[in-house]
N, C-alpha and C. Protein backbone atom coordinates (compact mmCIF):
# COMPACT_ATOMS: atom_id res chain seq x y z
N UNK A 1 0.83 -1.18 0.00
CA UNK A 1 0.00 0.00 0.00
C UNK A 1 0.87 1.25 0.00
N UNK A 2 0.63 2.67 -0.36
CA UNK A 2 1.06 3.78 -0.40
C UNK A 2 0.53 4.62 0.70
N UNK A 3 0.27 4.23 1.27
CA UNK A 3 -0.51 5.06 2.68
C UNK A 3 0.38 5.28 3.34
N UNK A 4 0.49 6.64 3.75
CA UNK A 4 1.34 7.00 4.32
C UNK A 4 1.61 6.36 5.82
N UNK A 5 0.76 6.23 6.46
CA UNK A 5 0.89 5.74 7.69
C UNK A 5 1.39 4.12 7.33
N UNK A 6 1.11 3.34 6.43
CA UNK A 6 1.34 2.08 5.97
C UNK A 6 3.22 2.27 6.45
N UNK A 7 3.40 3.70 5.60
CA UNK A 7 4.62 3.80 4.77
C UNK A 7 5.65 3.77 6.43
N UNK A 8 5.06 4.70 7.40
CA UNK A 8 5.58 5.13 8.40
C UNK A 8 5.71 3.26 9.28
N UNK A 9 4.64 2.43 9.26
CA UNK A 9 4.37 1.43 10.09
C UNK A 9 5.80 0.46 9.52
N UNK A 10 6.04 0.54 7.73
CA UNK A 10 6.97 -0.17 7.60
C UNK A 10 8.67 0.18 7.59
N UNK A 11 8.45 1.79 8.13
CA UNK A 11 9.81 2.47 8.28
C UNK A 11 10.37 2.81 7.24
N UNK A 12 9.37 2.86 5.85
CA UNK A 12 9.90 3.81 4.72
C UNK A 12 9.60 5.05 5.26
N UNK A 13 9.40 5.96 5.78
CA UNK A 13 9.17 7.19 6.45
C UNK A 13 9.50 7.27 8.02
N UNK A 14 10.12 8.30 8.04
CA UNK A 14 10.25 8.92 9.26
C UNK A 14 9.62 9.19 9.99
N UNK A 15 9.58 9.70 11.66
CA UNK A 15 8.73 9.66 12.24
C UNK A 15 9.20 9.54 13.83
N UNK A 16 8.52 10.49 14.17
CA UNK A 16 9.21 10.49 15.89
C UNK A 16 8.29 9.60 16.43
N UNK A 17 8.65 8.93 16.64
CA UNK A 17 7.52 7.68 17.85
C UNK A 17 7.95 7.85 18.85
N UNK A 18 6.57 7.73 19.70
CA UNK A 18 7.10 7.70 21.10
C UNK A 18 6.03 6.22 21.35
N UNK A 19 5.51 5.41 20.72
CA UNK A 19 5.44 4.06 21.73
C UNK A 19 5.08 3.11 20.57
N UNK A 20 5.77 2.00 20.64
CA UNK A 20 5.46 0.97 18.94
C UNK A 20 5.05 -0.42 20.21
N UNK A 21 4.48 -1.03 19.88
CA UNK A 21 4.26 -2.66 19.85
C UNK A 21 4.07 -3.39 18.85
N UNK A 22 3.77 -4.74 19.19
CA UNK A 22 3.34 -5.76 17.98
C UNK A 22 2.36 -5.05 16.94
N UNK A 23 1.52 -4.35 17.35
CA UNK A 23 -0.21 -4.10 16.83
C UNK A 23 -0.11 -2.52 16.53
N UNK A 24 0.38 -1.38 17.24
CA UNK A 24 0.16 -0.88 16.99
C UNK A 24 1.82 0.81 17.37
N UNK A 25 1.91 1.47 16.46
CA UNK A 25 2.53 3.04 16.66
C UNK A 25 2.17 4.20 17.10
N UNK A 26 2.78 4.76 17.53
CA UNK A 26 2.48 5.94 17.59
C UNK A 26 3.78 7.14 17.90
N UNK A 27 3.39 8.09 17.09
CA UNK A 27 4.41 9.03 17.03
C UNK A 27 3.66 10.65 16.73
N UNK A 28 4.64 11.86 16.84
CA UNK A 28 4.07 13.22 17.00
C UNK A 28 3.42 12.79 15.64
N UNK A 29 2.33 14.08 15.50
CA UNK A 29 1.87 14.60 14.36
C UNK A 29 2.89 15.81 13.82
N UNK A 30 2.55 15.94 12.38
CA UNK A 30 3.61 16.56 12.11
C UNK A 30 2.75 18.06 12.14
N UNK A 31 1.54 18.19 12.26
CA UNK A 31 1.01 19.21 11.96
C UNK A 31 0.24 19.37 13.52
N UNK A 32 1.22 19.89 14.61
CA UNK A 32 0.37 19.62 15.84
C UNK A 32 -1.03 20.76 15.94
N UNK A 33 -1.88 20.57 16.88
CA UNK A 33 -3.22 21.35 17.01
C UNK A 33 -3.08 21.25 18.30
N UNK A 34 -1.78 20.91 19.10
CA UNK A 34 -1.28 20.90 20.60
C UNK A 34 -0.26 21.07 21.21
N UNK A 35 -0.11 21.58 22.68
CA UNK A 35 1.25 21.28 22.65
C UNK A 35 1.56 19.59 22.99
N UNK A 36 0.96 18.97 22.95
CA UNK A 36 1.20 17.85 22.75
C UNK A 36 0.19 17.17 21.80
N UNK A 37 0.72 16.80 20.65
CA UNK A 37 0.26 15.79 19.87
C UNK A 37 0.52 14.81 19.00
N UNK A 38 -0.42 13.62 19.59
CA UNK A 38 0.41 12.27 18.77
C UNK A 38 -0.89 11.90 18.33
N UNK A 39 -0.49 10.48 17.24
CA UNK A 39 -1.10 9.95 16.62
C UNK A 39 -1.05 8.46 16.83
N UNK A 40 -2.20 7.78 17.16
CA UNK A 40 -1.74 6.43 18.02
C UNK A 40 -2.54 5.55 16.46
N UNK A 41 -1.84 4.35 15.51
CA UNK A 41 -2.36 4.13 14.46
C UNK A 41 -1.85 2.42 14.74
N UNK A 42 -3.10 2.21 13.93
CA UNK A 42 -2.55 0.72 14.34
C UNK A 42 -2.06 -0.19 12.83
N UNK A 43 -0.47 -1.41 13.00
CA UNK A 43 -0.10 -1.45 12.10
C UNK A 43 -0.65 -1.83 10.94
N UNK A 44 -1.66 -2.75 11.12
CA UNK A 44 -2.80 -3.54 10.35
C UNK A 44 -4.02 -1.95 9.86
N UNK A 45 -3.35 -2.43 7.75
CA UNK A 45 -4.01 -1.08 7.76
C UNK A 45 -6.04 -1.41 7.96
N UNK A 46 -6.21 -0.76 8.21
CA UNK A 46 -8.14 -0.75 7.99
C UNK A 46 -8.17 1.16 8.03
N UNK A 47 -9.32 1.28 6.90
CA UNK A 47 -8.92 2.53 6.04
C UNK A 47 -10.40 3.58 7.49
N UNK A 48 -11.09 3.13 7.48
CA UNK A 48 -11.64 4.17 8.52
C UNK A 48 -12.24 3.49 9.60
N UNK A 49 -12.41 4.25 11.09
CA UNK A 49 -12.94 3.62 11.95
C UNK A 49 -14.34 3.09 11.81
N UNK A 50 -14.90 3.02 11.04
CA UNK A 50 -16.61 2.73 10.67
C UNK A 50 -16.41 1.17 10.28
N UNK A 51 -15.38 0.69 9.54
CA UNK A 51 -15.05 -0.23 8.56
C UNK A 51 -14.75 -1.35 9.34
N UNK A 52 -14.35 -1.47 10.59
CA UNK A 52 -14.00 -2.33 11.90
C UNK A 52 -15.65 -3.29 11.73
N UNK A 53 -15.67 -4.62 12.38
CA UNK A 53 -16.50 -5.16 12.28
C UNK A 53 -17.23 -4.84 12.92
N UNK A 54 -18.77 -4.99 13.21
CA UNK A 54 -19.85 -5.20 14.49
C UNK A 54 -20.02 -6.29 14.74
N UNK A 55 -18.85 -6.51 15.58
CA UNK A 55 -19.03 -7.99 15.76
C UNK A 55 -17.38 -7.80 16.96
N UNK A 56 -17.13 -9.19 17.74
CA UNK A 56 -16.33 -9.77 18.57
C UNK A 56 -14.92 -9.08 18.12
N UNK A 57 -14.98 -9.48 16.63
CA UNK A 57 -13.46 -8.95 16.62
C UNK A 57 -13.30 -7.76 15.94
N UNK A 58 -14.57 -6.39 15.48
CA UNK A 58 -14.43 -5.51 15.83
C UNK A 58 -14.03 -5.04 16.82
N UNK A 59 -14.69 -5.44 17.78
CA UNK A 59 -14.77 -4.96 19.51
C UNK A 59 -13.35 -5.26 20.40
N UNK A 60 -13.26 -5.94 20.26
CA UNK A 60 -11.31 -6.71 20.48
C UNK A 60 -10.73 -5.66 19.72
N UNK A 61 -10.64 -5.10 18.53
CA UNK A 61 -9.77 -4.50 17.93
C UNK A 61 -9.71 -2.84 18.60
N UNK A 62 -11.21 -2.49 18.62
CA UNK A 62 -11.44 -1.31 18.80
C UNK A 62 -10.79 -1.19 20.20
N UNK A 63 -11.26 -2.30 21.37
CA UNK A 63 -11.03 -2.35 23.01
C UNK A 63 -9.21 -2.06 23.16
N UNK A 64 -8.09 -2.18 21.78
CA UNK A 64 -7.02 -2.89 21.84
C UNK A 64 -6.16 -1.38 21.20
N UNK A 65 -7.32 -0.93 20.62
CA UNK A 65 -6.75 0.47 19.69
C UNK A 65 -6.91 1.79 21.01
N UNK A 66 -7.93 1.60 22.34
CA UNK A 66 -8.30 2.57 23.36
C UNK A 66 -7.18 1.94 24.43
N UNK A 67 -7.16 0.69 24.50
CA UNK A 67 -5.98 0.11 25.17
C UNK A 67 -4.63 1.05 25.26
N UNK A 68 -4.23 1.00 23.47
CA UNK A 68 -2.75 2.06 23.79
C UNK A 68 -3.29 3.63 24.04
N UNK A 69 -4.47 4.09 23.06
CA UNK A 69 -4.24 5.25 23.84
C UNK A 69 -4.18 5.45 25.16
N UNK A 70 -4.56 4.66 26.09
CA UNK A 70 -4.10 4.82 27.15
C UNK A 70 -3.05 4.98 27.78
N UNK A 71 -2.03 3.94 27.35
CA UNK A 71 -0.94 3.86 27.57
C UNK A 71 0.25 4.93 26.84
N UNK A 72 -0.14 5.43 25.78
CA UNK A 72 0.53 6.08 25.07
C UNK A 72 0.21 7.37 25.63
N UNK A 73 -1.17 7.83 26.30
CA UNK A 73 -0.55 8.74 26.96
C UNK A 73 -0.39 9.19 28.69
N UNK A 74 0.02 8.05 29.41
CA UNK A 74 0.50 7.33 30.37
C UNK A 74 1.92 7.87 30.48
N UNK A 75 2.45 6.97 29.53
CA UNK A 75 4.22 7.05 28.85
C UNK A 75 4.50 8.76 28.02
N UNK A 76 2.99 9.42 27.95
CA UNK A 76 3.95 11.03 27.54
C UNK A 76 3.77 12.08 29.12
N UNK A 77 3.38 10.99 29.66
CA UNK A 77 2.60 11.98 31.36
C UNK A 77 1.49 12.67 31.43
N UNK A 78 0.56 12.54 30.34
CA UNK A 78 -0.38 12.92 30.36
C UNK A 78 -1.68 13.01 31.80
N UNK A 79 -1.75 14.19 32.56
CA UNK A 79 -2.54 13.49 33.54
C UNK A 79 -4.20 14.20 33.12
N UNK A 80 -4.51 14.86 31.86
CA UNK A 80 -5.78 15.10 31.02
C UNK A 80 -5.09 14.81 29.48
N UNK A 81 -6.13 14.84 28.87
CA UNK A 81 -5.64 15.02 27.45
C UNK A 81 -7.64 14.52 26.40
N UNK A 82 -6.97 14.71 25.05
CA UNK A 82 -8.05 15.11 24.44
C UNK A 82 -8.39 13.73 23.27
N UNK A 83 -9.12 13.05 23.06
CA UNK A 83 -9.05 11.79 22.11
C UNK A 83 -10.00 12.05 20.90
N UNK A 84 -9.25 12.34 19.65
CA UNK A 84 -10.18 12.93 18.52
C UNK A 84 -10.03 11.34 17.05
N UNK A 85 -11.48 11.51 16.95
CA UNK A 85 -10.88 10.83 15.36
C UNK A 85 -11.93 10.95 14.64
N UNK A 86 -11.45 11.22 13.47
CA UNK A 86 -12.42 11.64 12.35
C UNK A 86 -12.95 10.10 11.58
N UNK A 87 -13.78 9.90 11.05
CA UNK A 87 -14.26 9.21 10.19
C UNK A 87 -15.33 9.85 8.89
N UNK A 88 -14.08 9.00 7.73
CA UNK A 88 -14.33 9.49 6.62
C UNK A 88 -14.09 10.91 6.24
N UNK A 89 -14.50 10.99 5.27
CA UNK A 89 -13.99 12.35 4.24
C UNK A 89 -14.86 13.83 5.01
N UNK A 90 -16.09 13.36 5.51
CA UNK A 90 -17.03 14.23 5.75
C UNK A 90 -16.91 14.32 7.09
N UNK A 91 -16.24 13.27 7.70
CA UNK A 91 -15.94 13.63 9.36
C UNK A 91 -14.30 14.48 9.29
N UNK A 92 -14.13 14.53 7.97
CA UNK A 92 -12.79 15.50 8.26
C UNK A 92 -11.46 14.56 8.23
N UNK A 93 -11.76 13.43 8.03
CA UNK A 93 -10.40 12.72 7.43
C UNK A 93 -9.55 12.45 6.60
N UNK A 94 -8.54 13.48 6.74
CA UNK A 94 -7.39 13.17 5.54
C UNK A 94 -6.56 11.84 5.33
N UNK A 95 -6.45 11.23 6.37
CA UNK A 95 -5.52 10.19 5.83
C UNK A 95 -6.67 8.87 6.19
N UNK A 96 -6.63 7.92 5.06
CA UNK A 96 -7.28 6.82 5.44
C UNK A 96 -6.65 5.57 5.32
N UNK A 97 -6.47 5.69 7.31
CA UNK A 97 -5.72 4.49 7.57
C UNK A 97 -6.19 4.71 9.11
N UNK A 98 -6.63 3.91 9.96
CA UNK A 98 -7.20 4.29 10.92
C UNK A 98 -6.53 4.98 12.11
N UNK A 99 -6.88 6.12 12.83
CA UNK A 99 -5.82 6.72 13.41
C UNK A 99 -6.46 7.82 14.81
N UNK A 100 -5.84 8.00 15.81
CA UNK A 100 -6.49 8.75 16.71
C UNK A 100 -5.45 9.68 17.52
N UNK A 101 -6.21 10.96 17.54
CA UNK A 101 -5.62 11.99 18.03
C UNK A 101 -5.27 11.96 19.32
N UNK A 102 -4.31 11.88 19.85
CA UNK A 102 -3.93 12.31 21.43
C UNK A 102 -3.58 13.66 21.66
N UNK A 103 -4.42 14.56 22.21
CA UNK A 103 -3.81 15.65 22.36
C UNK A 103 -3.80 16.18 24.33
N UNK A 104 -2.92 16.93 24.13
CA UNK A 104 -2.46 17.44 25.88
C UNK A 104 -1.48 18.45 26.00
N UNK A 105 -1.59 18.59 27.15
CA UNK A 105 -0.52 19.49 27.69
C UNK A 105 -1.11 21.32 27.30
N UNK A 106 -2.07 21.31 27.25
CA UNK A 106 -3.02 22.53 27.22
C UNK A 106 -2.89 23.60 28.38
């Protein structure tokens, strides 16, 4: 795939990460709307959050994608912060690859 986030997950692109596992990255945005902001994306592309199943292993995926934001912003010290994600073109999504805003430090 050419997706950028694809591109970033397979380390053809750069990218400040601050927390990777098996499943999923995350690193700054390059275009922050914070003083703290990251992007927590998971490596397995699926192009918008709508597209996840209704079903068991939607719900596992979705439970697993709120999982790191947690942790991801745990590990930046976050003790508030802000959880944004667009779906689709009309919810304001430029990149389609599934992805969620961490923002903080406000």
């Amino acid at each position: 795939m050419d997706c950028v986030f694809c591109r970033i997950v397979r380390g053809e692109l750069p990218a400040r990460k601050v927390y990777e596992d098996e499943a999923f990255v995350a690193f700054h945005d390059i275009r922050p709307r914070a003083p703290v902001h990251v992007l927590v994306v998971p490596k397995a592309h699926v192009a918008k959050f709508s597209d996840y199943p209704d079903d068991e292993t939607g719900e596992k995926a979705l439970g697993a994608l709120f999982r790191t934001v947690n942790r991801v912003a745990r590990a930046l010290g976050l003790e508030g912060y802000k959880v944004q994600v667009h779906v689709g073109e009309k919810g304001g999504q430029e990149v389609f690859h599934v992805h969620v805003h961490v923002m903080g430090g406000f």
